[in-house]
N, C-alpha and C. Protein backbone atom coordinates (compact mmCIF):
# COMPACT_ATOMS: atom_id res chain seq x y z
N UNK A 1 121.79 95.50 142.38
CA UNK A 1 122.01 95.77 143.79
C UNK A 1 120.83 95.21 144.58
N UNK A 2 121.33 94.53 145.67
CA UNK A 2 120.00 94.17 146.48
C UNK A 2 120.12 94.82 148.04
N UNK A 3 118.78 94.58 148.32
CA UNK A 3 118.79 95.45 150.13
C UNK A 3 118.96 94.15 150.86
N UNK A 4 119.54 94.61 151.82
CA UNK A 4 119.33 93.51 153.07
C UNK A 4 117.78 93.71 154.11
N UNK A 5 117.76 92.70 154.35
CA UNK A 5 116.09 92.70 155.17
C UNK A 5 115.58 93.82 156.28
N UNK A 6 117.24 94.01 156.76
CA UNK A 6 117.06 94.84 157.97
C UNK A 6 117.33 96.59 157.06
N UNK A 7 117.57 96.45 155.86
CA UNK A 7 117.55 98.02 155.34
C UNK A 7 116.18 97.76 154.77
N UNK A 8 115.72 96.85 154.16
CA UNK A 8 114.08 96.77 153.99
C UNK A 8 113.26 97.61 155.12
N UNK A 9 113.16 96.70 156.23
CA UNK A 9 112.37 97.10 157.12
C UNK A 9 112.52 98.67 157.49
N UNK A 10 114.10 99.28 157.65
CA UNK A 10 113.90 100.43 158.10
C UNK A 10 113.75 101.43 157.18
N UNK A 11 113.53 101.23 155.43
CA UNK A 11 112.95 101.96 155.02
C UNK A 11 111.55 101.47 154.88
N UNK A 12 111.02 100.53 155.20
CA UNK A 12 109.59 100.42 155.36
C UNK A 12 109.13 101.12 156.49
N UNK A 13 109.64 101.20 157.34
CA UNK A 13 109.41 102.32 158.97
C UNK A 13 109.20 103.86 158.18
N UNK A 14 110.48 104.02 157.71
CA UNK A 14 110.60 105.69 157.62
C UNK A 14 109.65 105.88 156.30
N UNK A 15 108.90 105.01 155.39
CA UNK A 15 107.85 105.47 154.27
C UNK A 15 107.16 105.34 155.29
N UNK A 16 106.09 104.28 156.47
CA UNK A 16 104.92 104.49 156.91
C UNK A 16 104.90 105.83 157.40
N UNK A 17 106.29 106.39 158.44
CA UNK A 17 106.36 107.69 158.98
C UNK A 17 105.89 108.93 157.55
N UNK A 18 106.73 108.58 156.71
CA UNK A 18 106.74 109.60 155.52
C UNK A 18 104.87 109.77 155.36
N UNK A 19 104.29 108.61 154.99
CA UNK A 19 102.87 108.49 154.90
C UNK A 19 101.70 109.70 155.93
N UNK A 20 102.31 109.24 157.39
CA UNK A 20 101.76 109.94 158.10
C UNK A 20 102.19 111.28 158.09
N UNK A 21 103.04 111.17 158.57
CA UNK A 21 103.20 113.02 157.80
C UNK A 21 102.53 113.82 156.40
N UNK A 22 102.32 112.93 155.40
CA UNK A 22 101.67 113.13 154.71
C UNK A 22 99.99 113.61 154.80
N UNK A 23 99.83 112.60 155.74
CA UNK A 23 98.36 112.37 155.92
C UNK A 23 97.95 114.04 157.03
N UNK A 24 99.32 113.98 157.78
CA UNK A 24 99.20 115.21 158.98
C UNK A 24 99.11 116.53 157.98
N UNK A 25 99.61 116.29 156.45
CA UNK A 25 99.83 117.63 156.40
C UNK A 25 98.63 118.31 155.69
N UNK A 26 98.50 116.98 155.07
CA UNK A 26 96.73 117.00 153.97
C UNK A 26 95.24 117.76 155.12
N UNK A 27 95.54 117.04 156.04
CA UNK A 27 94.23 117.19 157.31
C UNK A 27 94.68 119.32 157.72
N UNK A 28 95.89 119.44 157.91
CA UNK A 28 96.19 120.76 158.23
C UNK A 28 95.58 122.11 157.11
N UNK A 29 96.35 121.34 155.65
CA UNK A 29 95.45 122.06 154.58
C UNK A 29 94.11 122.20 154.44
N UNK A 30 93.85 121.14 154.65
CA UNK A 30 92.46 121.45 154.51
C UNK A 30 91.86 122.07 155.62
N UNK A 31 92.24 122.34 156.93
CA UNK A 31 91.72 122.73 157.92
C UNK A 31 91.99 124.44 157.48
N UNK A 32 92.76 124.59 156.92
CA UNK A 32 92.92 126.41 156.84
C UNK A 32 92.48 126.79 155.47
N UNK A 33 92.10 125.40 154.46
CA UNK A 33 91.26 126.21 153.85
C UNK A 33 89.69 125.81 153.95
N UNK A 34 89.75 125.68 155.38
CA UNK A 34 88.54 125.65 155.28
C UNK A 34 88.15 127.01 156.02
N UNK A 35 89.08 127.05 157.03
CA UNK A 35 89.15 128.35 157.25
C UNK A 35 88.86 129.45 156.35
N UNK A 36 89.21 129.50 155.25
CA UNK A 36 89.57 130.24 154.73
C UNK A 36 88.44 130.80 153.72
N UNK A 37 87.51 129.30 153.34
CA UNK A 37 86.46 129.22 152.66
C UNK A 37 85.28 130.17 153.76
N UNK A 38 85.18 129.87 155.24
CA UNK A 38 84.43 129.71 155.95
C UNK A 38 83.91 131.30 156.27
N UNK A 39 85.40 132.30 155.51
CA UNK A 39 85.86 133.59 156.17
C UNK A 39 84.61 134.39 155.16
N UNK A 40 84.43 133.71 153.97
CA UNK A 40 83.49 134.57 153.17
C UNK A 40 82.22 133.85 152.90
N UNK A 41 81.16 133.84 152.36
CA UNK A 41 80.20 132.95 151.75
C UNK A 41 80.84 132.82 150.04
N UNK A 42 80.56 131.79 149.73
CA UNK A 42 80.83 131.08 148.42
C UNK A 42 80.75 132.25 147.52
N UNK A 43 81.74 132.31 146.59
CA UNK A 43 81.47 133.26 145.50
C UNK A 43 80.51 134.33 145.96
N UNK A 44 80.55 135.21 146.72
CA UNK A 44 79.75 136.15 147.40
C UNK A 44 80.46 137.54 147.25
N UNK A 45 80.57 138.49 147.75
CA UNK A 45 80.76 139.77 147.58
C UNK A 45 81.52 140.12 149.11
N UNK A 46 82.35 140.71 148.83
CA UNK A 46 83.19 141.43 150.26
C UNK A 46 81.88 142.80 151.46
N UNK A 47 81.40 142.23 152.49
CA UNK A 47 80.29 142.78 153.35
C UNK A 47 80.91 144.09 153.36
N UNK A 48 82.21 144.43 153.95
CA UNK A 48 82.64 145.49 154.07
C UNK A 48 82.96 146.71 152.88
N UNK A 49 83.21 145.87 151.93
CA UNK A 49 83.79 146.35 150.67
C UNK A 49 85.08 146.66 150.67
N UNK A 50 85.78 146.34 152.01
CA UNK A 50 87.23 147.11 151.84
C UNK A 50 87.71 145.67 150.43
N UNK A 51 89.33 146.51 149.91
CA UNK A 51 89.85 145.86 148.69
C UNK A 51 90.81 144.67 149.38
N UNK A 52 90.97 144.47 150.62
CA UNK A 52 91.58 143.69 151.03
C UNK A 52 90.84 142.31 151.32
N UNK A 53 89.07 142.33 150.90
CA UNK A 53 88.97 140.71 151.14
C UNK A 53 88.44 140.11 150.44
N UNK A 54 88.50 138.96 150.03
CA UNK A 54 88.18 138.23 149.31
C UNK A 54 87.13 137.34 148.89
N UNK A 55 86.25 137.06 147.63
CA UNK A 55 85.59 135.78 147.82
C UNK A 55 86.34 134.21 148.25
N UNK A 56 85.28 133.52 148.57
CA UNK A 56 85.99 132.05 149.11
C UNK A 56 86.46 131.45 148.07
N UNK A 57 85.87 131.64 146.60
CA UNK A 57 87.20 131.30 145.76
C UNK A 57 87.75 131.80 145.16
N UNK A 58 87.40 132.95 145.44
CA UNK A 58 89.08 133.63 144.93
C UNK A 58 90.08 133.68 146.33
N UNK A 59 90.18 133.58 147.31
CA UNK A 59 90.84 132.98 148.31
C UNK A 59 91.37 131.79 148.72
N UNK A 60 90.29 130.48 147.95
CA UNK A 60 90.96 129.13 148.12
C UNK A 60 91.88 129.19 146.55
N UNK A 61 91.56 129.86 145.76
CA UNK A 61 92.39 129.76 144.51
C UNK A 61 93.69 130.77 144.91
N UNK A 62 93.68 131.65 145.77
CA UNK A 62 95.50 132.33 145.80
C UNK A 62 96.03 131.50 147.33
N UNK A 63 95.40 130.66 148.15
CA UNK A 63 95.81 129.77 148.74
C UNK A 63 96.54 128.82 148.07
N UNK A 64 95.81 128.11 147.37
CA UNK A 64 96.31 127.02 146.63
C UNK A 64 97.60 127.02 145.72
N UNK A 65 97.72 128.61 145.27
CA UNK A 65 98.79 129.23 144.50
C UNK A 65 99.58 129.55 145.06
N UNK A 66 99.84 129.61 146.43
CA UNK A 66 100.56 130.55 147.31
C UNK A 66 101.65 128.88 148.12
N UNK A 67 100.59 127.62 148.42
CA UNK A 67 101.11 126.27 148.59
C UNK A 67 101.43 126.00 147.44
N UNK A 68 101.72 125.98 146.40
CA UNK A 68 101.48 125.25 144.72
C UNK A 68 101.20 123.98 144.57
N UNK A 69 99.52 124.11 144.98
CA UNK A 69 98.79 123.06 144.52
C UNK A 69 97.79 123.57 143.87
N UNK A 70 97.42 122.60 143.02
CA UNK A 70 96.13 122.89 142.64
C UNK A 70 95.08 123.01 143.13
N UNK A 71 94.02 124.04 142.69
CA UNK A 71 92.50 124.86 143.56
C UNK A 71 91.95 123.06 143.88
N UNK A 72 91.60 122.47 143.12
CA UNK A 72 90.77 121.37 142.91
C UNK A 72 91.39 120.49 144.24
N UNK A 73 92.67 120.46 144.43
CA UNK A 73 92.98 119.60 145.46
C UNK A 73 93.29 120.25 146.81
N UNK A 74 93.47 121.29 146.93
CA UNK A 74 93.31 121.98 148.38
C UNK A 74 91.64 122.06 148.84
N UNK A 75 90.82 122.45 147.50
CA UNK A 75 89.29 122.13 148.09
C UNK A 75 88.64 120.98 148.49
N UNK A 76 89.55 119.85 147.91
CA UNK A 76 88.87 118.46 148.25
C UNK A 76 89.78 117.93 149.14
């Protein structure tokens, strides 16, 4: 089976789109876990002590589980 030039191009359009969206969604993740990192100090201890908060990685690790990605690639 072959494509014609003009179905080339318009799936070459809708992958660059696909790309950017990609790229939009990577920049978003990482923005909330950075958030998210930012909420505790590194492997540190909950200030309050209540049972509801978390260290920053044990928070970027049930983030990452909660998107199903891996810890390693939501932190980087």
């Amino acid at each position: 089976m072959s494509v014609t030039r003009d179905r080339y191009d318009e799936l070459g359009k809708q992958g660059r789109e696909w790309v950017r969206t990609m790229s939009r969604a990577h920049w978003c993740l990482g923005d909330a876990a950075m958030e998210i990192e930012l909420m505790r100090s590194y492997g540190g201890t909950n200030p309050s002590g209540r049972d509801d908060l978390f260290t920053a990685s044990e928070a970027n690790r049930m983030f990452a589980k909660e998107i199903g990605q891996a810890c390693t690639a939501v932190r980087s």
